[in-house]
Protein backbone atom coordinates (compact mmCIF):
# COMPACT_ATOMS: atom_id res chain seq x y z
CA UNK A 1 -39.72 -10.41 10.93
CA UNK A 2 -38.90 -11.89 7.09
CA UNK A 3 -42.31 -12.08 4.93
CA UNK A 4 -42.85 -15.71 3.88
CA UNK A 5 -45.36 -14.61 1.03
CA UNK A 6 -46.84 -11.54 -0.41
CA UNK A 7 -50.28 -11.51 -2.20
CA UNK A 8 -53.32 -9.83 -1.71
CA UNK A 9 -56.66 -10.56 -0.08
CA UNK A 10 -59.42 -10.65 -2.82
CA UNK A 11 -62.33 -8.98 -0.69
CA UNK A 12 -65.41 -8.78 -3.41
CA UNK A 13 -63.82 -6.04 -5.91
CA UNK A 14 -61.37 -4.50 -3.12
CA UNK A 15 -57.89 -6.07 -3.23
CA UNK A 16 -55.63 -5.83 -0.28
CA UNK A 17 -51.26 -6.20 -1.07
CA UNK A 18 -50.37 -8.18 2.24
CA UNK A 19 -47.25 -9.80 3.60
CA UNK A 20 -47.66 -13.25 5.61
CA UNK A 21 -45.51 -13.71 8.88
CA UNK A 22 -44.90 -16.57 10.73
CA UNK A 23 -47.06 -16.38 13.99
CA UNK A 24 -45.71 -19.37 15.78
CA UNK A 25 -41.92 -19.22 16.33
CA UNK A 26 -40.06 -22.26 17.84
CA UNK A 27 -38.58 -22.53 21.24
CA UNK A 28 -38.17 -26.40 21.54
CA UNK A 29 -34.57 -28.04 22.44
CA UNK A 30 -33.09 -29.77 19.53
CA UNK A 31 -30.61 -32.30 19.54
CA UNK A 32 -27.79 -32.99 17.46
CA UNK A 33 -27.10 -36.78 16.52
CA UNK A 34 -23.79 -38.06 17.50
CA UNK A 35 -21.17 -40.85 16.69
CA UNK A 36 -20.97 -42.28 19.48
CA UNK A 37 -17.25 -42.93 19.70
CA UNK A 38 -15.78 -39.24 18.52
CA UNK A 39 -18.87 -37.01 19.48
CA UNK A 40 -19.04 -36.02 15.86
CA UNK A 41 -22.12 -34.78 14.49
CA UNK A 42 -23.68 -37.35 11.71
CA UNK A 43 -24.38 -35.96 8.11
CA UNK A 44 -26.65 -37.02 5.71
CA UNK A 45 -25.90 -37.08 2.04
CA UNK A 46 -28.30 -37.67 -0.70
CA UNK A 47 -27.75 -40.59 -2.56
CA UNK A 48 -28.38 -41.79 -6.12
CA UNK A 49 -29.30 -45.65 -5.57
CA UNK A 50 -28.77 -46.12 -9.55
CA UNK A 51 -25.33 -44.06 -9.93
CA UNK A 52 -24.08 -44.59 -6.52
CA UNK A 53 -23.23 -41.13 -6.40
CA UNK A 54 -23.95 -38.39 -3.79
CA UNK A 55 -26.14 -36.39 -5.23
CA UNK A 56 -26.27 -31.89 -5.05
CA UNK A 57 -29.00 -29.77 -4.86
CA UNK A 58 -28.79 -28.91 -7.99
CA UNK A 59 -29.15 -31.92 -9.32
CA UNK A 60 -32.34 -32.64 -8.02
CA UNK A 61 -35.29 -32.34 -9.68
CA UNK A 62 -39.46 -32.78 -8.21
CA UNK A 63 -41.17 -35.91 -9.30
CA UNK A 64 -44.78 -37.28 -8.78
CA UNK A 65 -44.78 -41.11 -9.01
CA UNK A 66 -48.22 -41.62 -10.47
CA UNK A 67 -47.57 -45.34 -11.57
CA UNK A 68 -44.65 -47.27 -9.49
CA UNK A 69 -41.60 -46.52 -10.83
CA UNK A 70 -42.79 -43.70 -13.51
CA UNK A 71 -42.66 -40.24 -12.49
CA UNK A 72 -44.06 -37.20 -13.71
CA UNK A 73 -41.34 -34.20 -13.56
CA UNK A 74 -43.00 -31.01 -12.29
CA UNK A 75 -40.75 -27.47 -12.51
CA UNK A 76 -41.00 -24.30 -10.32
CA UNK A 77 -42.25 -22.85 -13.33
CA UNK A 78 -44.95 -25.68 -13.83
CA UNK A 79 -46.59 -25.32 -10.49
CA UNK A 80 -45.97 -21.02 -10.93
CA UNK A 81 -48.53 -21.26 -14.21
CA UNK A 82 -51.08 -23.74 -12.58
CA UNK A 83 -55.00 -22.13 -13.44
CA UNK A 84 -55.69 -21.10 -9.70
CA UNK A 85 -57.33 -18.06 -8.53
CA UNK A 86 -55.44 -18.98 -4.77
CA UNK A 87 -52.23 -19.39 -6.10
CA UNK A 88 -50.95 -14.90 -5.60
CA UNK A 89 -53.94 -14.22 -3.37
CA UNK A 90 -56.07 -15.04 -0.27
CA UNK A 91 -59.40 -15.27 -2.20
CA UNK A 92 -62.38 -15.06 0.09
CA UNK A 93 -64.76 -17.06 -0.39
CA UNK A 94 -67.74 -16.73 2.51
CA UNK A 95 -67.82 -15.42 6.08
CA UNK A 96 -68.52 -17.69 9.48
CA UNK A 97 -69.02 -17.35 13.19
CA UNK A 98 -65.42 -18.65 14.23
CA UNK A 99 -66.62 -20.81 16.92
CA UNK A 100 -68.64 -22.73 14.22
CA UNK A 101 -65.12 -24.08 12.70
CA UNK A 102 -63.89 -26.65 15.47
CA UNK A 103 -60.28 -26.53 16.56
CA UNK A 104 -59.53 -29.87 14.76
CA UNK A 105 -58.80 -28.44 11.55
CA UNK A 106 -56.78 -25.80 12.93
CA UNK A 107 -53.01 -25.78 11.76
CA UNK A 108 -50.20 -23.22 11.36
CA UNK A 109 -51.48 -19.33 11.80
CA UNK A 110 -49.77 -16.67 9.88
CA UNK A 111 -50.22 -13.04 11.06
CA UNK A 112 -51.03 -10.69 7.94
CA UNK A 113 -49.77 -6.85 7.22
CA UNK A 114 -50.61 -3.96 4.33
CA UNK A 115 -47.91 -3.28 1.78
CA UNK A 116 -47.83 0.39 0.46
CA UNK A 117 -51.35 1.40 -0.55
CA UNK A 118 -52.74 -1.11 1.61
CA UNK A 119 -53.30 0.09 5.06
CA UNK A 120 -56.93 1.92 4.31
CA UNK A 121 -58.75 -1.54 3.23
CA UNK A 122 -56.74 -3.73 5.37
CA UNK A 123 -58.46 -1.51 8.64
CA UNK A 124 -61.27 -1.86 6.83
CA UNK A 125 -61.63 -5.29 6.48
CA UNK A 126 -60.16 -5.75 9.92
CA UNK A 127 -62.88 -2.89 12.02
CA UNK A 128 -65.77 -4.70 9.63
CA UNK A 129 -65.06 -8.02 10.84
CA UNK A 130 -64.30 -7.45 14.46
CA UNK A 131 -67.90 -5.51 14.51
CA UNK A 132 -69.53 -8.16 12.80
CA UNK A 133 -68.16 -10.68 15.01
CA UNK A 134 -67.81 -12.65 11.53
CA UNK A 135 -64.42 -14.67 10.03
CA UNK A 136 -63.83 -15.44 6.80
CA UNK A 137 -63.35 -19.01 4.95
CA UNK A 138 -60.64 -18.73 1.92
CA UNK A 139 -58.31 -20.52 -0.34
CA UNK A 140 -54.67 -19.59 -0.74
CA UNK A 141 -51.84 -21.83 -2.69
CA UNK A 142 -48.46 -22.14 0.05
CA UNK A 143 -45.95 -24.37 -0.25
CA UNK A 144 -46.91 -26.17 -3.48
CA UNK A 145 -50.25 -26.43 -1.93
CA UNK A 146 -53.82 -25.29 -1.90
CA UNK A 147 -55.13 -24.84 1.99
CA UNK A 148 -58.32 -23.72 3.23
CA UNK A 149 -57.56 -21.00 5.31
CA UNK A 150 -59.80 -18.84 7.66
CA UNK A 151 -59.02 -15.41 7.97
CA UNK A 152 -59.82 -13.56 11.62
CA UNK A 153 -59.22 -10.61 14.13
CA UNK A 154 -56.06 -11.24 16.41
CA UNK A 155 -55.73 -8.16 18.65
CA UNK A 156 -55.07 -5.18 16.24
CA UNK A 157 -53.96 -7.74 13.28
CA UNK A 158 -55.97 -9.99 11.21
CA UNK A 159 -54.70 -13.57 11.27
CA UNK A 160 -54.84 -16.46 9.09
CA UNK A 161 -55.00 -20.10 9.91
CA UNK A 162 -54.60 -22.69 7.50
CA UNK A 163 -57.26 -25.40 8.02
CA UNK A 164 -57.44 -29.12 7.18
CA UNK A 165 -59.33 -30.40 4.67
CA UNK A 166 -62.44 -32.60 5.76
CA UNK A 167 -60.54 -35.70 3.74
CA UNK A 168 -58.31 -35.21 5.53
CA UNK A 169 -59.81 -36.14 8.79
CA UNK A 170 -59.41 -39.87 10.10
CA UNK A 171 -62.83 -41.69 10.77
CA UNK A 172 -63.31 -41.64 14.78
CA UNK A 173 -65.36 -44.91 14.41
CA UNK A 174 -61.77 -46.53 13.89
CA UNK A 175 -61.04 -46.14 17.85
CA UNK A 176 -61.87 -48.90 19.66
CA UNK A 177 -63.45 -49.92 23.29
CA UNK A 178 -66.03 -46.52 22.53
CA UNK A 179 -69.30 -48.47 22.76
CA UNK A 180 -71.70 -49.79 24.50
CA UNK A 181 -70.89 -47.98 28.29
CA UNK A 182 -72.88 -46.85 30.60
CA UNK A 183 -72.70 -44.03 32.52
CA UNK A 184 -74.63 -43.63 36.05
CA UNK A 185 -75.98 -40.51 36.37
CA UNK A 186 -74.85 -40.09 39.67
CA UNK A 187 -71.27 -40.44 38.52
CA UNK A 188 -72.20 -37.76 35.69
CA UNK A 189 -73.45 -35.30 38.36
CA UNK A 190 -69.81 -35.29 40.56
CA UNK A 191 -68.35 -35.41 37.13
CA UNK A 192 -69.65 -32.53 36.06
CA UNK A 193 -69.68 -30.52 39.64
CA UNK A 194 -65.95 -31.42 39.40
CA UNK A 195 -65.78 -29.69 36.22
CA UNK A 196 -67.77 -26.37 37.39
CA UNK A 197 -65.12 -26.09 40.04
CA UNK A 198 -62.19 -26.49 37.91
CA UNK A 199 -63.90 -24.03 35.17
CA UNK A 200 -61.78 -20.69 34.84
CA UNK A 201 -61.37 -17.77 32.56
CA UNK A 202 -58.51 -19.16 30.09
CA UNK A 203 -55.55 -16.95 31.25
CA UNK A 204 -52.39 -17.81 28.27
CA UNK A 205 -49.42 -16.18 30.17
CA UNK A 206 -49.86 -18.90 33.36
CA UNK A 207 -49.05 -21.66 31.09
CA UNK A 208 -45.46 -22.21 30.34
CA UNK A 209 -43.48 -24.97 28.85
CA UNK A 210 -42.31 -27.01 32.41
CA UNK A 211 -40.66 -29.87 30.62
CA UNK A 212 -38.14 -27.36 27.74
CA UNK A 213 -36.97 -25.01 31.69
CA UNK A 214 -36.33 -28.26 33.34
CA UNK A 215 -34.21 -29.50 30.46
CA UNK A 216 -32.24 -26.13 29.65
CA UNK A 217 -31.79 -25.53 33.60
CA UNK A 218 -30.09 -29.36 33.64
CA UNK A 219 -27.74 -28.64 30.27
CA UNK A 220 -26.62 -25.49 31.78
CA UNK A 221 -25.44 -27.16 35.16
CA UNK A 222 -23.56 -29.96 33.23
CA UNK A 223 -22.16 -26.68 30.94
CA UNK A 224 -21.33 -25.45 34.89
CA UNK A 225 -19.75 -28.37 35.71
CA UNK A 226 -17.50 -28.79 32.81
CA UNK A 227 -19.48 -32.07 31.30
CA UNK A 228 -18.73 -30.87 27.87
CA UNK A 229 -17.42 -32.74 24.80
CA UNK A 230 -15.49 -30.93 22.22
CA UNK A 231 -16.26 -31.84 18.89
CA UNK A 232 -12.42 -32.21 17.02
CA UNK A 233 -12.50 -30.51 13.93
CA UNK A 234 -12.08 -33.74 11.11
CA UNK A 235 -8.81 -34.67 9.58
CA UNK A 236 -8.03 -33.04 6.48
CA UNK A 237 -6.01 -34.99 3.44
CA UNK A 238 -2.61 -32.67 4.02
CA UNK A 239 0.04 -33.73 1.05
CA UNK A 240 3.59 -33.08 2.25
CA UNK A 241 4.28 -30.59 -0.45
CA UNK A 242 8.32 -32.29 -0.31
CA UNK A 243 6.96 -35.97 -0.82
CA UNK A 244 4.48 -34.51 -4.22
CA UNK A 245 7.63 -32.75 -5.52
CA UNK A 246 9.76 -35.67 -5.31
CA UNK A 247 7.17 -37.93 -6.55
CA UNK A 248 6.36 -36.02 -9.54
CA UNK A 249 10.41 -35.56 -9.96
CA UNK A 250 10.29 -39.33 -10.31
CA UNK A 251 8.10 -40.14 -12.35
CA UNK A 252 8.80 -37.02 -14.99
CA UNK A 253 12.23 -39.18 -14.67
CA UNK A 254 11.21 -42.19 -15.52
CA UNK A 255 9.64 -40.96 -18.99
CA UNK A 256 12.47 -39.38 -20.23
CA UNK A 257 14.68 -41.90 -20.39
CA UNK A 258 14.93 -44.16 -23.05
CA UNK A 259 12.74 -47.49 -23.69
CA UNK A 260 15.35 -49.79 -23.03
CA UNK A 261 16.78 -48.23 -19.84
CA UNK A 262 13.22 -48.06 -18.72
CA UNK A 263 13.17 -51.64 -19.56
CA UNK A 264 16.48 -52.47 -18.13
CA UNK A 265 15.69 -50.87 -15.01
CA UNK A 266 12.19 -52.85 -14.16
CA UNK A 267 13.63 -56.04 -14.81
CA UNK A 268 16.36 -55.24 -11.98
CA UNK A 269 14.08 -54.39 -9.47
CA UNK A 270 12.33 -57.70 -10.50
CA UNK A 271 15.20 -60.21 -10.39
CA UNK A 272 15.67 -61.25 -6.53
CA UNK A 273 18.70 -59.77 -4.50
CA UNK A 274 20.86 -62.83 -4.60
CA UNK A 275 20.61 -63.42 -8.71
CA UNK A 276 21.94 -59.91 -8.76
């Protein structure tokens, strides 16, 4: 696996050099888009609405538009010298019962491992934690962003998950049809005997994705059958090296003769064949 980021985990006066791994890799079928008439794959170019141009990646620079139409320009060195204790490490700030965070704020979990001179603390932290039956809340800067993280035991690893913010949260009193109904409670007793019955230990390795077999089990019997398109390779702009050379022959030609024969010779090829 490639590290993402490297850092440390800021653990009272104890630092810990990590590397951050990707713990989610994924497996879902993507699709290419297609011109319809020539099966060719559609690019997208960036374009410069004010110098109609098509515009590199060099040329593009990061821009915050505070007021419409007036943009502050922020470098990778700009956001690299931002005051934030987050921004190299995973800075620890209290430890939690994980069960107390709820699952909504849950996004993307990283896995964590020592760099050289790290392994002692990091199976420190990691034994101390999984005893304690404790997580820990923390702040780290990814991405050109500061995310609340929580930091937990994962089998023999300690994991990090990067949590939502509570702005960031949408209202549930927006939903609608939610109030005023009435449940019977003989309708919540078979509800809930229905629920007892369906209640198992949560087994991971039964689950699998039904929907991505199905669809690579019907590409590969259309691959079986032949039902394939090939893509032709575009046209390229080929000069006939014989119709440049003559060309240029011409016109090198043309401007070393004299003014007058030049002259001569356009007003020829203007005059119509039968005044000739």
């Amino acid at each position: 696996m490639r590290a993402l980021w490297k850092g440390s985990i800021s653990f009272g006066l104890v630092n810990i050099p990590i590397k951050l791994y990707a713990a989610v890799e994924d497996r879902d079928i993507h699709f290419r888009q297609l011109h319809n008439r020539c099966k060719t794959p559609i690019q997208y170019k960036k374009w410069c609405a004010h110098c109609h141009e098509t515009v590199t990646a060099d040329e593009i620079v990061r821009g915050y538009e505070w007021r419409p139409g007036e943009f502050v320009i922020l470098t990778d060195d700009d956001l690299a010298h931002l005051p934030l204790p987050s921004l190299h490490t995973v800075e620890i700030t209290q430890f939690v019962r994980v069960g107390e965070v709820d699952p909504i704020y849950f996004e993307r979990t990283y896995y964590l491992s020592p760099q050289e001179f790290g392994e002692k603390p990091y199976q420190l932290l990691h034994r101390a934690m999984q005893e304690t039956d404790l997580a820990a809340l923390a702040k780290i800067a990814l991405r050109s962003k500061e995310h609340l993280a929580i930091l937990r035991c994962y089998n023999h690893v300690l994991a990090l998950s990067m949590l939502h913010f509570p702005d960031e949260l949408r209202s549930t009193a927006e939903l609608p049809n939610l109030a005023g109904i009435e449940v019977k409670a003989a309708e919540l007793e078979m509800a809930k005997e229905l629920i007892n019955r369906l209640a198992s230990p949560f087994h991971p390795e039964a689950f699998h994705n039904e929907y991505g077999e199905a669809l690579r089990e019907y590409i590969a019997s259309r691959v079986s059958e032949n039902q394939v398109v090939q893509v032709r390779p575009p046209e390229k702009n080929v000069v006939d090296l014989m119709e440049a050379l003559q060309a240029s022959l011409q016109a090198v030609q043309v401007k070393a003769r004299p003014d007058g024969e030049r002259q001569t010779e356009g007003k020829r090829q203007a005059e119509p064949a039968g005044r000739r």
